[in-house]
Protein backbone atom coordinates (compact mmCIF):
# COMPACT_ATOMS: atom_id res chain seq x y z
CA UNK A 1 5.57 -3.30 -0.48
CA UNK A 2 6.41 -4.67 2.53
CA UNK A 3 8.11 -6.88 5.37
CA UNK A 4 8.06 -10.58 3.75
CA UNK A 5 8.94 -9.18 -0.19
CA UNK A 6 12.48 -10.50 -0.47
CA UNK A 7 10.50 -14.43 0.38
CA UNK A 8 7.80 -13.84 -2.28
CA UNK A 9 7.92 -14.41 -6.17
CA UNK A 10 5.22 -12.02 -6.00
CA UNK A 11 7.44 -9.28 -5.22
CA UNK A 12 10.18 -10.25 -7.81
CA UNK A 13 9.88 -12.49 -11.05
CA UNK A 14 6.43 -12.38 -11.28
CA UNK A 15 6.66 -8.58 -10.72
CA UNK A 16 5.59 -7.79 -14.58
CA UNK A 17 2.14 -9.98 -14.58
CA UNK A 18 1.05 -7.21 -11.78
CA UNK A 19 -1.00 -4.87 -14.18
CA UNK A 20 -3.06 -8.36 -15.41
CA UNK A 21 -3.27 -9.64 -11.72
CA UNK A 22 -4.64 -6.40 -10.45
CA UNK A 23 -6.01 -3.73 -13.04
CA UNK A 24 -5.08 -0.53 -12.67
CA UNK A 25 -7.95 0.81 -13.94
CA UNK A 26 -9.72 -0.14 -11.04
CA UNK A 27 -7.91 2.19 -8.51
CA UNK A 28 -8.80 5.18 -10.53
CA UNK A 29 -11.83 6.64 -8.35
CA UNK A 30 -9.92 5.48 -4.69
CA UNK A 31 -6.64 7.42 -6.32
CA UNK A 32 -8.99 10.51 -7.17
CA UNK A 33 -10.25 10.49 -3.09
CA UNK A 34 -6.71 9.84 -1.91
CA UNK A 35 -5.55 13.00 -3.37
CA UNK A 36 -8.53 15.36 -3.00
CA UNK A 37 -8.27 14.40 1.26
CA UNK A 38 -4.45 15.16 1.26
CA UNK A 39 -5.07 18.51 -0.69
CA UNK A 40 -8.24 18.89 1.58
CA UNK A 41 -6.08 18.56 4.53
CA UNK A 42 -2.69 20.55 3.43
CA UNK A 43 -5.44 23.49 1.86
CA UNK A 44 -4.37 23.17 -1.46
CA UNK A 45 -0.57 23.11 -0.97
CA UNK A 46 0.18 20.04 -2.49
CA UNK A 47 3.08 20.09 -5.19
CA UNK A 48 5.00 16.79 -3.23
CA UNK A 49 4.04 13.71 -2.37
CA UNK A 50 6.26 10.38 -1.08
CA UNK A 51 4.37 7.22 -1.86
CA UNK A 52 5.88 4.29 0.47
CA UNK A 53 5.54 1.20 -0.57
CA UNK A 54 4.06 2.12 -3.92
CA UNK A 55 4.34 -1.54 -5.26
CA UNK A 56 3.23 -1.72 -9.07
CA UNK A 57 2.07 2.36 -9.17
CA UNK A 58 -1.43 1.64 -9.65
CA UNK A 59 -2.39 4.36 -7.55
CA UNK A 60 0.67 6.89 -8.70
CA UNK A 61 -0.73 6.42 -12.20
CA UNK A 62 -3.77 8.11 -11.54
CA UNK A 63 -1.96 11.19 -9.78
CA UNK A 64 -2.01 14.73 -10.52
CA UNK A 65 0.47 15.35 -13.47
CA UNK A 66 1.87 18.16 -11.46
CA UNK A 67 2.42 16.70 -8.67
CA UNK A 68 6.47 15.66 -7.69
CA UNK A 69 5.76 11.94 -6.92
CA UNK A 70 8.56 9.99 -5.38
CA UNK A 71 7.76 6.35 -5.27
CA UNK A 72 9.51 4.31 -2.95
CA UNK A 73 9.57 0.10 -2.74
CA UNK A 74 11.77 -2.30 -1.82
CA UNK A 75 11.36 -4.58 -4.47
CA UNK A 76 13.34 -3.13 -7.78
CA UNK A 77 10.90 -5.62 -10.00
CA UNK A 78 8.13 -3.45 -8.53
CA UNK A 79 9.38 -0.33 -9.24
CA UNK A 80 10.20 -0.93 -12.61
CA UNK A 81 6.08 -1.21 -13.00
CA UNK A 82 5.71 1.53 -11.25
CA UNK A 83 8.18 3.81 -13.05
CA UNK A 84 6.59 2.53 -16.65
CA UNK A 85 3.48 3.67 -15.40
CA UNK A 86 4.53 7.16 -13.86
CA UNK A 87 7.87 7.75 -16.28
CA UNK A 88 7.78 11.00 -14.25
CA UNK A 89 8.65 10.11 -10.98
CA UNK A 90 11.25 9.35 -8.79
CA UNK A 91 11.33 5.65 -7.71
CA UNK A 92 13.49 4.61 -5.16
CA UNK A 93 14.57 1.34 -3.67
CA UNK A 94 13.85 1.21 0.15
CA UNK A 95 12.34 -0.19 3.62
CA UNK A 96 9.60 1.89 4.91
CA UNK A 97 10.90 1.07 8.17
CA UNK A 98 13.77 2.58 7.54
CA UNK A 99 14.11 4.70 4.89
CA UNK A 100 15.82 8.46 5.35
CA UNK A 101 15.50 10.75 2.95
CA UNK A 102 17.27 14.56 3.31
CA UNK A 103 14.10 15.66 1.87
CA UNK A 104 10.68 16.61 2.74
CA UNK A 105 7.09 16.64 1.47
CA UNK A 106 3.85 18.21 1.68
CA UNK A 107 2.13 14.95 1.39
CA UNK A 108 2.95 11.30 2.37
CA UNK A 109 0.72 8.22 1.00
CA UNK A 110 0.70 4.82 2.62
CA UNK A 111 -1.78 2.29 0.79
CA UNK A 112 -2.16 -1.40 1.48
CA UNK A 113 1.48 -2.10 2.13
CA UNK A 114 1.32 -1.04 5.31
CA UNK A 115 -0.20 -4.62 6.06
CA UNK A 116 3.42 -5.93 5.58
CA UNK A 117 3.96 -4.26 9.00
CA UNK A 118 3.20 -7.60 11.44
CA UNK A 119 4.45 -6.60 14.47
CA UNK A 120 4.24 -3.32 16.46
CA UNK A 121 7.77 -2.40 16.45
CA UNK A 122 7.94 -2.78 12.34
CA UNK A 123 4.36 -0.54 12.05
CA UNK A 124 6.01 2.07 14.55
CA UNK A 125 9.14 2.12 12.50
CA UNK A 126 7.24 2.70 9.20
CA UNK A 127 5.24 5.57 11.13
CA UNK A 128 7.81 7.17 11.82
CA UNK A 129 9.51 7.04 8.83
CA UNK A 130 6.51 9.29 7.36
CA UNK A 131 6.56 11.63 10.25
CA UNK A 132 10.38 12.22 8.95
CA UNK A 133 9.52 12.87 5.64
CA UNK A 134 6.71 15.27 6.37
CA UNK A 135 7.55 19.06 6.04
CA UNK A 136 5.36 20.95 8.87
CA UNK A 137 1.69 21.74 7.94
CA UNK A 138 1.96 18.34 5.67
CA UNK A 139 -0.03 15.61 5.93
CA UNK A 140 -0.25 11.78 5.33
CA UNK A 141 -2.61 9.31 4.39
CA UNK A 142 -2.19 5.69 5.90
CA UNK A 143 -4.81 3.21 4.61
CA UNK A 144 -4.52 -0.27 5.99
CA UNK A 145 -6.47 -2.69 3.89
CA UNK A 146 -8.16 -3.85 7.30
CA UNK A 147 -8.13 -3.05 11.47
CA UNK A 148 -9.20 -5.94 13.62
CA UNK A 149 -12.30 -4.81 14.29
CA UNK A 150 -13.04 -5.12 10.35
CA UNK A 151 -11.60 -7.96 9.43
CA UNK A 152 -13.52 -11.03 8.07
CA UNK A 153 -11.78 -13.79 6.54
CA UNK A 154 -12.46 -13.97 2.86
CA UNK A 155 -11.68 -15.43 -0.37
CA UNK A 156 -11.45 -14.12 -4.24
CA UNK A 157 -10.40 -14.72 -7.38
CA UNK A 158 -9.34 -11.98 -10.42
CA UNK A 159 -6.96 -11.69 -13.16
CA UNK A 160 -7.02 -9.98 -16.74
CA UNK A 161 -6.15 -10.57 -20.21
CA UNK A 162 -2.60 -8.52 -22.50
CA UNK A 163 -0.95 -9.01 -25.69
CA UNK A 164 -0.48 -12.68 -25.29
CA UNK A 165 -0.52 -13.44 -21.78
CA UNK A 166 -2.95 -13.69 -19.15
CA UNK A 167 -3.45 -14.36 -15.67
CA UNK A 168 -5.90 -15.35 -12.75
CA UNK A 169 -5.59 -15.35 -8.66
CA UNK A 170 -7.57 -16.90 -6.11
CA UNK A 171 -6.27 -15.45 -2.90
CA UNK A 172 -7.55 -16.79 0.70
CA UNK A 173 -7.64 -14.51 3.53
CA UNK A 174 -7.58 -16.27 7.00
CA UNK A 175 -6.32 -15.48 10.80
CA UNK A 176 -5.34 -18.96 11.81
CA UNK A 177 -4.65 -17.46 15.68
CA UNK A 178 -6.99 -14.15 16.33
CA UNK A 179 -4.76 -14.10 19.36
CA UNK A 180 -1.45 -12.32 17.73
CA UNK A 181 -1.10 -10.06 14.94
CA UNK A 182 -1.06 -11.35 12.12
CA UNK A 183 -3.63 -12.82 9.47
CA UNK A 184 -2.47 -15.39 6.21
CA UNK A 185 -2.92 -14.82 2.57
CA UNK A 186 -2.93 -18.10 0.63
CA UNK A 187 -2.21 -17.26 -3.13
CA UNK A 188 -2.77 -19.14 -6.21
CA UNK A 189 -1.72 -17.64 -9.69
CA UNK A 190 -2.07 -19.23 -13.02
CA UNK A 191 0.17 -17.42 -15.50
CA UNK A 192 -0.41 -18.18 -19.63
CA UNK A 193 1.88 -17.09 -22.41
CA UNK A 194 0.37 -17.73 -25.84
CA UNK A 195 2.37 -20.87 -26.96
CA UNK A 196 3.32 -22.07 -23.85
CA UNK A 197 2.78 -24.19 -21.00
CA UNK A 198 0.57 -22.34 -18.05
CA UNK A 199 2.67 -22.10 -14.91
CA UNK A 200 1.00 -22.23 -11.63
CA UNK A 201 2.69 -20.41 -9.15
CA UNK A 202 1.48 -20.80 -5.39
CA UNK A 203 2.60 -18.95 -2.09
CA UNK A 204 1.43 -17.60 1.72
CA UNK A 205 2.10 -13.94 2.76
CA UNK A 206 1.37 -12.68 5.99
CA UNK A 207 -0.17 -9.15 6.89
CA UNK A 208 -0.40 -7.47 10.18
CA UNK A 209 -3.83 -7.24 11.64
CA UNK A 210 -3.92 -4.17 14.86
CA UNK A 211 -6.95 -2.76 16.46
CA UNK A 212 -7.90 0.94 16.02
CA UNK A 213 -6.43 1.85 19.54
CA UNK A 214 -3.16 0.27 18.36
CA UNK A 215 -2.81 2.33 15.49
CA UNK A 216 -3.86 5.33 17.55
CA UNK A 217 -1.27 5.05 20.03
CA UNK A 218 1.91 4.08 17.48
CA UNK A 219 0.88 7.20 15.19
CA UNK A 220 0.92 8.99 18.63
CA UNK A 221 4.81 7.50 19.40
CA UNK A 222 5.62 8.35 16.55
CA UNK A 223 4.80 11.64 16.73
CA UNK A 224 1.95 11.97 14.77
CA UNK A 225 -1.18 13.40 15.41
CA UNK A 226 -3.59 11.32 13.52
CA UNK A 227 -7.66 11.03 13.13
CA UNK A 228 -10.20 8.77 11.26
CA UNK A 229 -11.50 9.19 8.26
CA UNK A 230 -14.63 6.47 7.58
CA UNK A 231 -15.04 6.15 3.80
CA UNK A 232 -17.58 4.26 1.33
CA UNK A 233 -19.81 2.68 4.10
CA UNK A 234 -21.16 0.41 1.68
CA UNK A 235 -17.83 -1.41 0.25
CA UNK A 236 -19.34 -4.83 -1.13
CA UNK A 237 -15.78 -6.57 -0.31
CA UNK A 238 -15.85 -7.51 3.66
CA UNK A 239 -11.96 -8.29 3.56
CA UNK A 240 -11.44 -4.34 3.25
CA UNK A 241 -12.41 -1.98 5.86
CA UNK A 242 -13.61 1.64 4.92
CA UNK A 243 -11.41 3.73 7.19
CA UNK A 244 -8.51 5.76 6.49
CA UNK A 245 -6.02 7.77 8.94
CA UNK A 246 -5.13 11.08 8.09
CA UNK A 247 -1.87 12.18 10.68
CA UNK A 248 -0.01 15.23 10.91
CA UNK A 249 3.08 16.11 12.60
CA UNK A 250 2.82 17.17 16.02
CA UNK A 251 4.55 20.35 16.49
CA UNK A 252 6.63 19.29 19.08
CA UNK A 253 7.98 16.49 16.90
């Protein structure tokens, strides 16, 4: 998923409690709108699509059948989710900063780790990896969880219930210094196996946080040619934006 995932348990042991920590389920109808904008926006030529940063697959799952998904991550433990919930795609280990791939696609999907990008140069980097991997007419989708103009700090708290286990979060959302670029994510999980002891696992991530004229320009430099999509004006969460940028290649590019 992103920049900090080799510092995070999140990312690695506590990779298969995903699913419980964040039902997949409940990216069904955002999965459905991802897809019909990208086949909206390539006219209906979409057989390929390269998911970066694709973490536990919740939104591959829900994913045409036909479509030739490659999902890449660069956590392994992540990917092994992801590839138990779409057994028909490709999953690859990688950076989206620098990942190159001798291959391209009609599509490109970026969902929320993109907010593992906390500096300019790392966002610009991940850009223009999906300008590489875009075939011309393609498209990509970038949706950042948040734009500074958005963002409100926030707290909340989830989890779900398996076949003996269960787990719960309580994640805190704050931007200690509004003067860089970068906001904090305090997490809490409580993990219980039937039959044994909870554990309580607790770390801090940090997500970048850029304004829209920032993103404009690096999708620019990176030789994009991208435009904003406002979605679901009335999103009850107010740590999530509603806005989406849709980016094609510029022909020079």
């Amino acid at each position: 998923m992103g920049h900090t995932r080799g510092m995070n348990r999140f990312y690695a042991d506590l990779a298969p409690w995903w699913p419980l920590i964040s039902n997949p389920e409940e990216y069904r109808g955002d999965a459905f709108l991802y897809e019909c904008t990208l086949r909206e926006a390539v006219r209906g030529e979409l057989s390929s699509l390269l998911e970066l940063g694709c973490g536990g697959g919740n939104n591959a799952g829900h994913f045409s059948d036909e479509l030739d998904l490659c999902l890449v991550d660069r956590s392994p433990s992540m990917l092994e989710v992801a590839g138990a919930r779409r057994p028909d795609a490709r999953c690859v280990a990688g950076d989206m900063r620098t990942l190159r791939l001798d291959e391209r696609f009609d599509a490109v999907f970026v969902h929320d780790a993109i907010a593992y990008m906390i500096t300019e140069p790392d966002l610009l980097a991940a850009l223009k990896t999906v300008a590489h991997h875009l075939r011309p007419g393609g498209a990509a989708l970038v949706v950042p969880d948040a734009i500074t103009e958005q963002f409100r700090p926030s707290s909340e708290h989830g989890g779900g219930d398996g076949e003996g286990r269960s787990a719960r979060y309580l994640s805190w959302t704050t931007d200690p210094d509004p003067q860089d670029t970068e906001v904090r994510i305090s997490l809490t999980f409580v993990l219980r196996k039937d039959g044994e002891d909870d554990q309580v696992v607790s770390e801090t991530h940090r997500w970048g946080l850029f304004p829209r004229a920032t993103w404009l320009r690096l999708f620019a430099e990176a030789g994009l040619h991208a435009e904003e999509l406002v979605v679901d004006p009335d999103r009850a969460d107010p740590r999530y934006g509603n806005l989406m940028f849709l980016a094609r290649r510029r022909p020079t590019l």
